[in-house]
N, C-alpha and C. Protein backbone atom coordinates (compact mmCIF):
# COMPACT_ATOMS: atom_id res chain seq x y z
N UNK A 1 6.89 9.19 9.52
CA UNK A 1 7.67 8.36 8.64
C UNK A 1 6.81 7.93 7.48
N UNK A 2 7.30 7.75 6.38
CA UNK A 2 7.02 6.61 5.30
C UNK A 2 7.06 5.55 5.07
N UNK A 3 6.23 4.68 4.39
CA UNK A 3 6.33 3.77 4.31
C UNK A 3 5.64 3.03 2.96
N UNK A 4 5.83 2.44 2.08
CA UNK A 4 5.48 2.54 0.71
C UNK A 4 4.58 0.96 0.49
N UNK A 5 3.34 1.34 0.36
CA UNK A 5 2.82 -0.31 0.58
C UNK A 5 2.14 -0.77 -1.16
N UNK A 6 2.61 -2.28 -1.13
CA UNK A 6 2.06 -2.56 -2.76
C UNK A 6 0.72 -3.48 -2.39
N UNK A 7 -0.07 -3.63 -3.04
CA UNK A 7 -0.99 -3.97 -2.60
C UNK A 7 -2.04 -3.96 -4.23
N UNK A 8 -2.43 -5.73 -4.57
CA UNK A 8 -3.00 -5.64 -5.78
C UNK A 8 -2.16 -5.07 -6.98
N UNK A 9 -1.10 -4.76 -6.84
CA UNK A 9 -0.36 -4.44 -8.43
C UNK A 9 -0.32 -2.85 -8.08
N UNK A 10 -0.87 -2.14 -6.97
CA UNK A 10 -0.70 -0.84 -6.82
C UNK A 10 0.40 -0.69 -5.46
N UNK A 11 0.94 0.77 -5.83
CA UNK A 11 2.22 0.97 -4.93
C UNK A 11 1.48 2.58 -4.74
N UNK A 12 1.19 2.31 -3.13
CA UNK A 12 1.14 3.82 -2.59
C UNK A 12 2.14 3.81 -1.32
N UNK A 13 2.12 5.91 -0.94
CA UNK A 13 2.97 5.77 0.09
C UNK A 13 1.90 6.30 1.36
N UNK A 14 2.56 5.74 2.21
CA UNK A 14 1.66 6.32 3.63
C UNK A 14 2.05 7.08 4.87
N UNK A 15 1.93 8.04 5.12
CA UNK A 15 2.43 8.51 6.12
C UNK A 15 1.86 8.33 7.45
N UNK A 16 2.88 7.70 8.68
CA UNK A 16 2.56 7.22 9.65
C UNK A 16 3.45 7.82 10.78
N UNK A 17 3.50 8.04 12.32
CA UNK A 17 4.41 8.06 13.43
C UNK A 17 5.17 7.18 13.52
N UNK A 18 6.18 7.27 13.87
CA UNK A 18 7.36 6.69 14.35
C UNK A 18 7.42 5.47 14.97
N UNK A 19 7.79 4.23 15.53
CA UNK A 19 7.25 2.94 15.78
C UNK A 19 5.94 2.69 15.49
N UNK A 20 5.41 2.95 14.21
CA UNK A 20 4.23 2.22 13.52
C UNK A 20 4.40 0.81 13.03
N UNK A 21 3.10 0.03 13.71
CA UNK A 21 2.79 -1.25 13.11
C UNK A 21 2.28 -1.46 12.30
N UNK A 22 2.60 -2.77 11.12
CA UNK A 22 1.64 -3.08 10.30
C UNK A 22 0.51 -3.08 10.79
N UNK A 23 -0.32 -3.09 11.66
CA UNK A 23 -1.74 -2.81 11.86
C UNK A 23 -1.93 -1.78 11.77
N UNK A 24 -1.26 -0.47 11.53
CA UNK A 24 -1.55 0.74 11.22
C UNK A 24 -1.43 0.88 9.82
N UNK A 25 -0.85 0.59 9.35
CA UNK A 25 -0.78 0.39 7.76
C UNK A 25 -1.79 -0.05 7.30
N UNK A 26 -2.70 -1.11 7.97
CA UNK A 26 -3.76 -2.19 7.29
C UNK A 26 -4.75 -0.66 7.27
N UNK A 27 -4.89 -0.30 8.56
CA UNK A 27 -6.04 0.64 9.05
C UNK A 27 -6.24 1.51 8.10
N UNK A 28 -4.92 2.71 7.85
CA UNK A 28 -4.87 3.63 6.42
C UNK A 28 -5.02 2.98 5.05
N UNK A 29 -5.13 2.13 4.98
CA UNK A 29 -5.37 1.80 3.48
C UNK A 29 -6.72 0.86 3.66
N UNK A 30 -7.58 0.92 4.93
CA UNK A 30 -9.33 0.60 4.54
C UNK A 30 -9.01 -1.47 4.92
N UNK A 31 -7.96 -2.37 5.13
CA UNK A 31 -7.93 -3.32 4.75
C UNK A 31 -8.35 -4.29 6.67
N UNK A 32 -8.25 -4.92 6.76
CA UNK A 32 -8.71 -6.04 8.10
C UNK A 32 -8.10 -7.14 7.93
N UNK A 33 -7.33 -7.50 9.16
CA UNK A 33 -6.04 -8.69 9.21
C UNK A 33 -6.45 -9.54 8.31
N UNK A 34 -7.72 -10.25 8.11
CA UNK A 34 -7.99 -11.30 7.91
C UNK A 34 -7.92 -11.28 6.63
N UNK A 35 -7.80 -10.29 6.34
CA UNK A 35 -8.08 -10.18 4.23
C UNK A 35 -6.71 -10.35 3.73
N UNK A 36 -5.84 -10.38 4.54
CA UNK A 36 -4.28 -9.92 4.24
C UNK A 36 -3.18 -10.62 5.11
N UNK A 37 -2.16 -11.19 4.08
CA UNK A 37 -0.55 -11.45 4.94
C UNK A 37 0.45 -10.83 4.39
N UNK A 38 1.24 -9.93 5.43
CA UNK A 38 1.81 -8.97 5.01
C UNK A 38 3.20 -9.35 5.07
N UNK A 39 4.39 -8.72 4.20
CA UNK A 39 5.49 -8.91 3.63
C UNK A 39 6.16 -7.64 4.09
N UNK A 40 7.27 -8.12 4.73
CA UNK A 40 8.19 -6.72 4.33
C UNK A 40 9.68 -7.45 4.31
N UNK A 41 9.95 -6.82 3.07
CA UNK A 41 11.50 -7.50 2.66
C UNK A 41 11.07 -9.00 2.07
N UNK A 42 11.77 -9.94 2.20
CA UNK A 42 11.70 -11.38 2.02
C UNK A 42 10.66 -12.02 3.19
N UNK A 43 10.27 -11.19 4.33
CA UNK A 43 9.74 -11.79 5.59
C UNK A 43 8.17 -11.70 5.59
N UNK A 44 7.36 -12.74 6.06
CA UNK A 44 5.90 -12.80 5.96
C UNK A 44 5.87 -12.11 7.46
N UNK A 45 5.36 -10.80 8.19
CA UNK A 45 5.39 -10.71 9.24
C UNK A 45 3.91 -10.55 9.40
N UNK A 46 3.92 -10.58 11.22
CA UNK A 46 2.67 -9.89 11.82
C UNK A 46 2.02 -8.77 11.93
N UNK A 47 0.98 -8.81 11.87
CA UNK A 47 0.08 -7.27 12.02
C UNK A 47 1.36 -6.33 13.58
N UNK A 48 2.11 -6.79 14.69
CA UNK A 48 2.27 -6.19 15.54
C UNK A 48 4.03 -5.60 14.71
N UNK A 49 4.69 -6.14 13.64
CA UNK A 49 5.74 -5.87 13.58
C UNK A 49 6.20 -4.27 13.13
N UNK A 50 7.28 -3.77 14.24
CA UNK A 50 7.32 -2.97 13.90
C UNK A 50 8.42 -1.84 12.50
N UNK A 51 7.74 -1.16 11.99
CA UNK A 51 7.86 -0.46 10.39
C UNK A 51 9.24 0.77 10.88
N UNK A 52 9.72 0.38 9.77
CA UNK A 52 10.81 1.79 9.74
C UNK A 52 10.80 2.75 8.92
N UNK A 53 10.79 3.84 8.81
CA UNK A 53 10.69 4.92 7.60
C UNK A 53 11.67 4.12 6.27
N UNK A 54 11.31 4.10 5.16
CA UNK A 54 11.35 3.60 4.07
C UNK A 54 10.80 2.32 3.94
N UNK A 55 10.21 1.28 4.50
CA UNK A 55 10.36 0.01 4.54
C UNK A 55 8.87 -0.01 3.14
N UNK A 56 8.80 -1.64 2.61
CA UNK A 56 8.24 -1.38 1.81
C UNK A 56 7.04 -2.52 2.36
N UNK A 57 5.98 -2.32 2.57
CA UNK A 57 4.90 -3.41 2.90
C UNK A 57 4.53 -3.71 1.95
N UNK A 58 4.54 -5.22 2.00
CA UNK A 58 3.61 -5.91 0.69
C UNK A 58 2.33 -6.51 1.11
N UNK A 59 1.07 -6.00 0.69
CA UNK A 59 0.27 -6.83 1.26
C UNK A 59 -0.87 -8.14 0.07
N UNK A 60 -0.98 -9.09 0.38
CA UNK A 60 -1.23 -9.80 -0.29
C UNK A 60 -2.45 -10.86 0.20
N UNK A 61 -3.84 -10.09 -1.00
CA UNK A 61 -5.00 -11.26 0.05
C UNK A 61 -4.90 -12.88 0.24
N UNK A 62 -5.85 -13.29 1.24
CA UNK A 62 -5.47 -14.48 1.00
C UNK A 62 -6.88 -14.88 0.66
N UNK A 63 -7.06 -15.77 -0.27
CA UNK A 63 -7.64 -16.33 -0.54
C UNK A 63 -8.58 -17.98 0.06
N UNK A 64 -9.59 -18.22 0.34
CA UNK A 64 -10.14 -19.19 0.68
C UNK A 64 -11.10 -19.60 -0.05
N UNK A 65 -11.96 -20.93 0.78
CA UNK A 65 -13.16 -21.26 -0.33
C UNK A 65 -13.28 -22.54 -0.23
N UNK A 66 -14.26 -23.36 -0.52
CA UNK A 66 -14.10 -25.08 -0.41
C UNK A 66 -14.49 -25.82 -2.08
């Protein structure tokens, strides 16, 4: 399946198996939970949620610091 992730102002697509998790998504594109909260649709989900062919992941760092 596909799955089209934006990430920083860039939009790539990724090809993955069939009940793929956003933690597989993080993995192919080089990224680690902690750098990232991920979006799909209107919804902030978890690294375990599972992806459907077309869906669009948004991933978005998070930022810290004191």
């Amino acid at each position: 399946m596909r799955v089209r992730v934006v990430y920083s102002g860039d939009l790539r697509e990724v090809e993955l198996q069939e009940g793929a998790r956003v933690a597989e998504v993080l993995e192919a594109v080089g990224l680690r939970r902690e750098e990232v909260v991920a979006k799909v649709g209107n919804r902030i989900v978890s690294e375990e949620e599972v992806l459907r062919d077309g869906d669009v992941v948004e991933l978005i760092r998070v930022i810290s610091g004191g």
